[in-house]
N, C-alpha and C. Protein backbone atom coordinates (compact mmCIF):
# COMPACT_ATOMS: atom_id res chain seq x y z
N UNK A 1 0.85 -1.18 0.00
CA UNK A 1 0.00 0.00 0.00
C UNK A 1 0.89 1.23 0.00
N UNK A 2 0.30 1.94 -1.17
CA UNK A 2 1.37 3.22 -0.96
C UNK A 2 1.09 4.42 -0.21
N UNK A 3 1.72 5.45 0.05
CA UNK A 3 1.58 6.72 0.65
C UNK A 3 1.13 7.47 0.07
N UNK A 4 0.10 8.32 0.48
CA UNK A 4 -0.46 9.38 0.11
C UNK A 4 -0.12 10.42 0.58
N UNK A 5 1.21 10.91 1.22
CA UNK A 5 1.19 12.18 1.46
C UNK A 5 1.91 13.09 0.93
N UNK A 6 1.80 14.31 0.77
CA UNK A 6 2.66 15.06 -0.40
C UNK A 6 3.48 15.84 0.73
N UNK A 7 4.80 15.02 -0.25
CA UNK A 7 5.66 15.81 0.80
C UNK A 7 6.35 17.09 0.37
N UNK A 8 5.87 17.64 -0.49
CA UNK A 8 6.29 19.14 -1.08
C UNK A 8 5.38 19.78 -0.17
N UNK A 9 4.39 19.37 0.39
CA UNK A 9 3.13 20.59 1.24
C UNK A 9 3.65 20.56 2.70
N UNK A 10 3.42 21.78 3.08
CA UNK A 10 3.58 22.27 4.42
C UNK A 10 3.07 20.84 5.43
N UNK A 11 2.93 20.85 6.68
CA UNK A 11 2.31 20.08 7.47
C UNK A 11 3.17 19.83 8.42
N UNK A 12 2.19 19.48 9.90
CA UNK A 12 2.13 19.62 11.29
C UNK A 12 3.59 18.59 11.64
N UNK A 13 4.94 19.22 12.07
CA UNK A 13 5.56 18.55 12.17
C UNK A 13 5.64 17.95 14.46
N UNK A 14 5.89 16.76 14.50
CA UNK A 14 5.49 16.61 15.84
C UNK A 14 7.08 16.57 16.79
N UNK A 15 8.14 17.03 16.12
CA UNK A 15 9.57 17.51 16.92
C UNK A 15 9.52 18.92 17.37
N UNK A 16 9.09 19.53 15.94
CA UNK A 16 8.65 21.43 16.29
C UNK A 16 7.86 21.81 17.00
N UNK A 17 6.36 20.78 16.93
CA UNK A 17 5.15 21.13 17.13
C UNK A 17 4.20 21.60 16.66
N UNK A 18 4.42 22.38 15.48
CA UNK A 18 3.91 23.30 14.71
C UNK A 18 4.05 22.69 13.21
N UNK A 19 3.37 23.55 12.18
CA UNK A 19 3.51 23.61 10.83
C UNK A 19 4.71 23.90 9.88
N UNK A 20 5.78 22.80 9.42
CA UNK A 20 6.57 23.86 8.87
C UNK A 20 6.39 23.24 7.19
N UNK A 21 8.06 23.56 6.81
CA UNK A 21 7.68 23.60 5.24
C UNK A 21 8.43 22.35 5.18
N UNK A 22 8.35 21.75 3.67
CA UNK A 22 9.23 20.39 3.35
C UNK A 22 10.14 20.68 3.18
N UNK A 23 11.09 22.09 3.29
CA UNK A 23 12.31 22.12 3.02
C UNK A 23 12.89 22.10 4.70
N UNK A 24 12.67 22.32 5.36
CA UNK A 24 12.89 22.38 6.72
C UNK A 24 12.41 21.01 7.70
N UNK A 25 11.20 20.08 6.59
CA UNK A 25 11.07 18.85 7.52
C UNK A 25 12.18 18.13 6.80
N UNK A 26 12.73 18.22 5.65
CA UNK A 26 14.02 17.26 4.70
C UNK A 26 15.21 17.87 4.99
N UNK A 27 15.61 19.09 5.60
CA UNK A 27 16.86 19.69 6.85
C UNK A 27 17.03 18.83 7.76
N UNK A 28 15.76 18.89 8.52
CA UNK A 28 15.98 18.35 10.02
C UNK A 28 16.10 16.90 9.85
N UNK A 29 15.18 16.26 9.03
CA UNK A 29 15.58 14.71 9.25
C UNK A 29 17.12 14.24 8.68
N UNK A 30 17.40 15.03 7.52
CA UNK A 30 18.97 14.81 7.42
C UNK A 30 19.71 14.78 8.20
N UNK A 31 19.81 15.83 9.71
CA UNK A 31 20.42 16.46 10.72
C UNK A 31 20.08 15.35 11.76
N UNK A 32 18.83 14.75 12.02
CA UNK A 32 18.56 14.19 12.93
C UNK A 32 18.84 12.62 12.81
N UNK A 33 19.38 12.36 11.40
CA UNK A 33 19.23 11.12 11.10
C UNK A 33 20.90 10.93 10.67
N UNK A 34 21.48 12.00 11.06
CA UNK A 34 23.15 12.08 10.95
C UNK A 34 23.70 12.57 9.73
N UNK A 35 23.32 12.78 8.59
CA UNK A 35 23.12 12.94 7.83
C UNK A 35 24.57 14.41 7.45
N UNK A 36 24.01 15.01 8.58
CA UNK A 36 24.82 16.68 8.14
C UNK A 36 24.42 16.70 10.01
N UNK A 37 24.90 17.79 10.51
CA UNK A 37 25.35 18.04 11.87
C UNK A 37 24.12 18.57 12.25
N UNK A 38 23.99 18.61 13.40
CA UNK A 38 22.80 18.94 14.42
C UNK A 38 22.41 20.94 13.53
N UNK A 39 23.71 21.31 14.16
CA UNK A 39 23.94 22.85 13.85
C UNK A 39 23.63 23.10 12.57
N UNK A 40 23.87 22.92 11.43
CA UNK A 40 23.35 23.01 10.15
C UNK A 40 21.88 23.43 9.96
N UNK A 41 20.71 23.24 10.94
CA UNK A 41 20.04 23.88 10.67
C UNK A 41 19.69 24.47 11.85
N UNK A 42 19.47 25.96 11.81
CA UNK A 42 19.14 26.96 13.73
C UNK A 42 17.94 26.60 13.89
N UNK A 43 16.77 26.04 13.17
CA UNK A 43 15.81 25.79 13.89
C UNK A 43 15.98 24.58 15.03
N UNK A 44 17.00 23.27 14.72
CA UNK A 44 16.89 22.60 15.54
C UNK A 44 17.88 23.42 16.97
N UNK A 45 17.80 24.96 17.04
CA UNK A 45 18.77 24.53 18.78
C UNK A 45 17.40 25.16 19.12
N UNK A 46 16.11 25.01 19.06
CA UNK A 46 15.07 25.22 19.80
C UNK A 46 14.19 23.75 20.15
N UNK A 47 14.80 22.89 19.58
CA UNK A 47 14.66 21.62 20.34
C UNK A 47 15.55 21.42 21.57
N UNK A 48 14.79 21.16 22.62
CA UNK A 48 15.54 20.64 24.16
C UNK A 48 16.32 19.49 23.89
N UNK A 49 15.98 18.23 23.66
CA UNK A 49 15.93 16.75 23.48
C UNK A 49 15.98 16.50 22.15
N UNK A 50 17.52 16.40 21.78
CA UNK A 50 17.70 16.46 20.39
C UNK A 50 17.83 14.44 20.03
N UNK A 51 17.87 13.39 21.58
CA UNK A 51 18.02 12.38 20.73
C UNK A 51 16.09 12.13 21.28
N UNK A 52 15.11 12.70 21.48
CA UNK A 52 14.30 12.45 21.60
C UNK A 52 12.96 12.98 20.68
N UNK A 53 13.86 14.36 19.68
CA UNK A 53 13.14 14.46 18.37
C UNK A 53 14.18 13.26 17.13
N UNK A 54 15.20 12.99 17.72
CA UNK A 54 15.93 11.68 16.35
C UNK A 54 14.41 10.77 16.61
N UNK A 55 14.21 9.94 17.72
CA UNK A 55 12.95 8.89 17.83
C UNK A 55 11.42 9.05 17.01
N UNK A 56 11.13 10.76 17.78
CA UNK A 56 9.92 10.94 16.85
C UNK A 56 10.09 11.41 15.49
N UNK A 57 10.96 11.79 15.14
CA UNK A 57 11.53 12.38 13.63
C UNK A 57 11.44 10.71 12.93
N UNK A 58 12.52 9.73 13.31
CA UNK A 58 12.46 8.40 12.52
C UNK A 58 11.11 7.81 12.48
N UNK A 59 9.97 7.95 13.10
CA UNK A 59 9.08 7.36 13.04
C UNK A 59 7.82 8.32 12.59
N UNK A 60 7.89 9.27 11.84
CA UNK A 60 7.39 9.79 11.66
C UNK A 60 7.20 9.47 9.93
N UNK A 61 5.78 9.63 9.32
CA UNK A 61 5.21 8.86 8.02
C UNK A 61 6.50 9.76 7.34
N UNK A 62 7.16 11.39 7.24
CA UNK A 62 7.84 12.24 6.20
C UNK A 62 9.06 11.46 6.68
N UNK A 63 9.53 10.70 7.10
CA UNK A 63 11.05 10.30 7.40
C UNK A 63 11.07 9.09 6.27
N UNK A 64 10.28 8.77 5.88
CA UNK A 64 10.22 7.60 4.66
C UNK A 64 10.41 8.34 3.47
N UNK A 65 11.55 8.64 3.24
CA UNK A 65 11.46 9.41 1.95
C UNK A 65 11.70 8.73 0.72
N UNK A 66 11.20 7.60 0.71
CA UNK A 66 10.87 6.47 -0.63
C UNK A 66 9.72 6.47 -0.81
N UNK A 67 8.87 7.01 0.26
CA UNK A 67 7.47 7.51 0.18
C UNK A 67 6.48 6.20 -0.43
N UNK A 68 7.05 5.51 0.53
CA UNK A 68 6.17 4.19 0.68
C UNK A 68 6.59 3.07 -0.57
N UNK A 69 7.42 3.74 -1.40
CA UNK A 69 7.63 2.79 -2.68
C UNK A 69 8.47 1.29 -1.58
N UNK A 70 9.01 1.55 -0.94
CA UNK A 70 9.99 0.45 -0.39
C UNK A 70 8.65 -1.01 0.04
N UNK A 71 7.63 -0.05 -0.16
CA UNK A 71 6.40 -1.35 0.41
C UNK A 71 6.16 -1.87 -1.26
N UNK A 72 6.28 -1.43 -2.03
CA UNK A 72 5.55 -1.74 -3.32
C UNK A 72 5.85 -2.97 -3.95
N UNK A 73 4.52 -3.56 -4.51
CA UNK A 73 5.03 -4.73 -4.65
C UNK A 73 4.61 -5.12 -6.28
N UNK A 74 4.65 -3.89 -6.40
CA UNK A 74 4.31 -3.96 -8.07
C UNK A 74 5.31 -3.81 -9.02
């Protein structure tokens, strides 16, 4: 079953709390997922608990950025 969510559109991110953009949810999961350094992006030093947005960041549906193809069985 594939994903329906568009990840070019804004939407409720649950590390921030708030709404941001897909260029800033595909920053942070790079950053959070080791990718490029914590610091690389200033929105994350307003996270307290930086290995406790890595947990909800990885499990979050936008951290699949194969965007569900990895399920496909077509």
């Amino acid at each position: 079953m594939g994903s329906n969510l568009d990840y070019e559109a804004d939407h409720f991110c649950p590390v921030y709390r708030k709404v941001i953009s897909s260029d800033l949810c595909y920053d942070s999961l790079c950053c959070l997922s080791g990718e490029f350094k914590i610091s690389s992006t200033k929105e994350l030093s307003e996270v307290k608990d930086i290995e406790y947005a890595r947990k909800i960041c990885s499990t979050c549906p936008y951290s699949d950025l194969n965007g569900g193809m990895d399920e496909w069985n077509g």
